[in-house]
N, C-alpha and C. Protein backbone atom coordinates (compact mmCIF):
# COMPACT_ATOMS: atom_id res chain seq x y z
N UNK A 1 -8.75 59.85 1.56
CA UNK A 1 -9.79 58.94 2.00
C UNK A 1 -11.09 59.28 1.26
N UNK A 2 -11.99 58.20 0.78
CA UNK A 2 -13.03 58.63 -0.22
C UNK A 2 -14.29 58.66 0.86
N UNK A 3 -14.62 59.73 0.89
CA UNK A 3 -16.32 60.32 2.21
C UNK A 3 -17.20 59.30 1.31
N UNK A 4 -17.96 58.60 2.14
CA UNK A 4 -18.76 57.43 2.33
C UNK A 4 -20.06 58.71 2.04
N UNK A 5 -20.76 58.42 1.48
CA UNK A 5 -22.05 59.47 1.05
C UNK A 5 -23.21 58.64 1.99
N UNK A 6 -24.31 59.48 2.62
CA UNK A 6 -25.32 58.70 3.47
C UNK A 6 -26.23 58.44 1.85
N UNK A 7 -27.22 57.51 1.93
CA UNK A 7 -27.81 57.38 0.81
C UNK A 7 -29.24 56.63 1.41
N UNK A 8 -30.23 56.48 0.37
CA UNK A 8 -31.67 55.56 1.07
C UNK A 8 -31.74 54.22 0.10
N UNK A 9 -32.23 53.51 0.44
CA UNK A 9 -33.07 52.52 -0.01
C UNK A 9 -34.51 52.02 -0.23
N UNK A 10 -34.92 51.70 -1.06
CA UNK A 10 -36.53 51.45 -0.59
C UNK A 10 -36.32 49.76 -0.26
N UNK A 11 -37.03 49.99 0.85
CA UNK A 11 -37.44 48.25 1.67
C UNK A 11 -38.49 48.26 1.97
N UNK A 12 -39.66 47.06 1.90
CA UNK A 12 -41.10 46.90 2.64
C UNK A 12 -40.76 46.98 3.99
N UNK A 13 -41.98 47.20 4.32
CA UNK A 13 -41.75 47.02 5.82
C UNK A 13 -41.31 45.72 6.79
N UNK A 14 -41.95 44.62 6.03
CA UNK A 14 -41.40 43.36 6.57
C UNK A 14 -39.95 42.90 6.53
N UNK A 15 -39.22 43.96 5.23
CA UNK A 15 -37.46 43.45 5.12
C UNK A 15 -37.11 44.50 6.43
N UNK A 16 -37.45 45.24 6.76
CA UNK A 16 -37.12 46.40 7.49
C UNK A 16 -37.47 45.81 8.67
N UNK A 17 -38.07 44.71 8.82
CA UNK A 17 -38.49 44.24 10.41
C UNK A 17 -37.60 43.12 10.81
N UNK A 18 -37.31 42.33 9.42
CA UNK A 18 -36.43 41.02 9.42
C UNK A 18 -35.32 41.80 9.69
N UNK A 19 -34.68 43.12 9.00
CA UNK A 19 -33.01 43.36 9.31
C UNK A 19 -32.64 43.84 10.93
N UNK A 20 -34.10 44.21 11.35
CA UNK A 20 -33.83 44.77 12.99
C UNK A 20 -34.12 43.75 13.84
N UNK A 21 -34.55 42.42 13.34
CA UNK A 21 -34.41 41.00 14.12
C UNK A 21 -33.20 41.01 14.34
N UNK A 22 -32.17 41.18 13.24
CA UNK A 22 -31.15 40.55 13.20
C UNK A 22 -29.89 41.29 13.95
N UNK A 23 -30.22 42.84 14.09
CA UNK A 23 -29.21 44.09 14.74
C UNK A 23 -29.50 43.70 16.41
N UNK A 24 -28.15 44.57 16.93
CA UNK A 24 -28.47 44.60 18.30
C UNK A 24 -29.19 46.00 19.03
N UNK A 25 -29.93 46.34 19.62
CA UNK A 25 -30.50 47.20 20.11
C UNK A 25 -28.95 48.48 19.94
N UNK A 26 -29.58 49.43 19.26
CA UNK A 26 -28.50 51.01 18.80
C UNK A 26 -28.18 50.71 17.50
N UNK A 27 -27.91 49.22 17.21
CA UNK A 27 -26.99 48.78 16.00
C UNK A 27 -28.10 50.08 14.31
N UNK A 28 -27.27 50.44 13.64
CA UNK A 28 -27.65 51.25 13.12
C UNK A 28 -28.17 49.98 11.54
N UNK A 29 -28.85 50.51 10.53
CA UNK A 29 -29.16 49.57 9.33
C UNK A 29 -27.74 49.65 9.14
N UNK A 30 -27.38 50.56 8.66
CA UNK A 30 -26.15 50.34 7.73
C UNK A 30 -24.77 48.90 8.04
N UNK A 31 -24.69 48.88 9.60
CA UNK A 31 -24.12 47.95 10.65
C UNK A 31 -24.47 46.73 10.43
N UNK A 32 -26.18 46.37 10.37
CA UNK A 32 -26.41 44.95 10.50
C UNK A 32 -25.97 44.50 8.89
N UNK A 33 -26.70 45.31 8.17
CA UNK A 33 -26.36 45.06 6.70
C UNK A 33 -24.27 44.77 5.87
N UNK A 34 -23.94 45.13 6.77
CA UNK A 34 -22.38 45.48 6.44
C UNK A 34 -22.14 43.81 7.32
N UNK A 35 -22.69 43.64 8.16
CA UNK A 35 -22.20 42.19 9.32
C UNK A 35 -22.96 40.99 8.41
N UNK A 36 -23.80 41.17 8.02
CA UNK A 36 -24.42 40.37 7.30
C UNK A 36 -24.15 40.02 6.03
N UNK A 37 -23.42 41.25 4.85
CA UNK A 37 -22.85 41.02 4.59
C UNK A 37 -20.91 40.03 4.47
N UNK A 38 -20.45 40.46 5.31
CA UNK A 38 -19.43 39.77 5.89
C UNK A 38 -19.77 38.95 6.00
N UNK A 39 -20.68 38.24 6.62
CA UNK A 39 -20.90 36.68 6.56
C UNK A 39 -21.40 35.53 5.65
N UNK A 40 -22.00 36.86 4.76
CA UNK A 40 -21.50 36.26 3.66
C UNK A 40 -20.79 35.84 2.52
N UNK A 41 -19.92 36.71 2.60
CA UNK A 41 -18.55 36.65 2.02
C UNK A 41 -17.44 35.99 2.43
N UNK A 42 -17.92 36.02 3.73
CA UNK A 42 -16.80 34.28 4.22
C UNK A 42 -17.51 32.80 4.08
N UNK A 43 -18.88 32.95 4.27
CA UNK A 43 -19.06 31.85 3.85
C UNK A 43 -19.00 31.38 2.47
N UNK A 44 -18.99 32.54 1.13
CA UNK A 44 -19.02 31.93 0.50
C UNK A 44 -17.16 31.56 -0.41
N UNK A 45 -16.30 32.30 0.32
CA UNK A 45 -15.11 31.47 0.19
C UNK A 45 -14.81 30.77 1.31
N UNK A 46 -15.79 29.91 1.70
CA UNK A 46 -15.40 28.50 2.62
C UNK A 46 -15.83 27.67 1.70
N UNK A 47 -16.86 28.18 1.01
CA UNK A 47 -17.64 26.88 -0.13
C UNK A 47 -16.29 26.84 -1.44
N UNK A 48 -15.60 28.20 -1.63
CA UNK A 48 -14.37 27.69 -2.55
C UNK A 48 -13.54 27.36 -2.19
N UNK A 49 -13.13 27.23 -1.01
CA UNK A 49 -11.76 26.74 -0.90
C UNK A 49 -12.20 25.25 -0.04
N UNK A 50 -13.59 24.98 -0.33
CA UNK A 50 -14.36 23.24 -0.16
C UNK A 50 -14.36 23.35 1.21
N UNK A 51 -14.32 24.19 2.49
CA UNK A 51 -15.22 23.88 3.92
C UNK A 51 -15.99 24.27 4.07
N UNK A 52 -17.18 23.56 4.01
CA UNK A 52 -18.47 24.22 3.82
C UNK A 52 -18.57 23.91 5.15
């Protein structure tokens, strides 16, 4: 199994306020960012396989 390394990012403070709009209270960054991701990766093979 390949160990997932913790790592940082630099974000303003306002992306850092928009991503904890979007988490649920505990939800960690790494969580909302990974869900948010996912959604976009299905939406964007709904746009290829034409159900948008």
């Amino acid at each position: 199994m390949v160990e997932d390394k913790i790592t940082t990012i630099k974000l303003r403070g306002s992306t850092r306020e928009k991503l904890a709009e979007q988490g649920k209270k505990g939800e960690s960054y790494d969580e909302i960012l990974n869900k948010l991701l996912d959604i976009m990766k299905e939406k964007e093979q709904c746009k290829r396989d034409g159900n948008r």
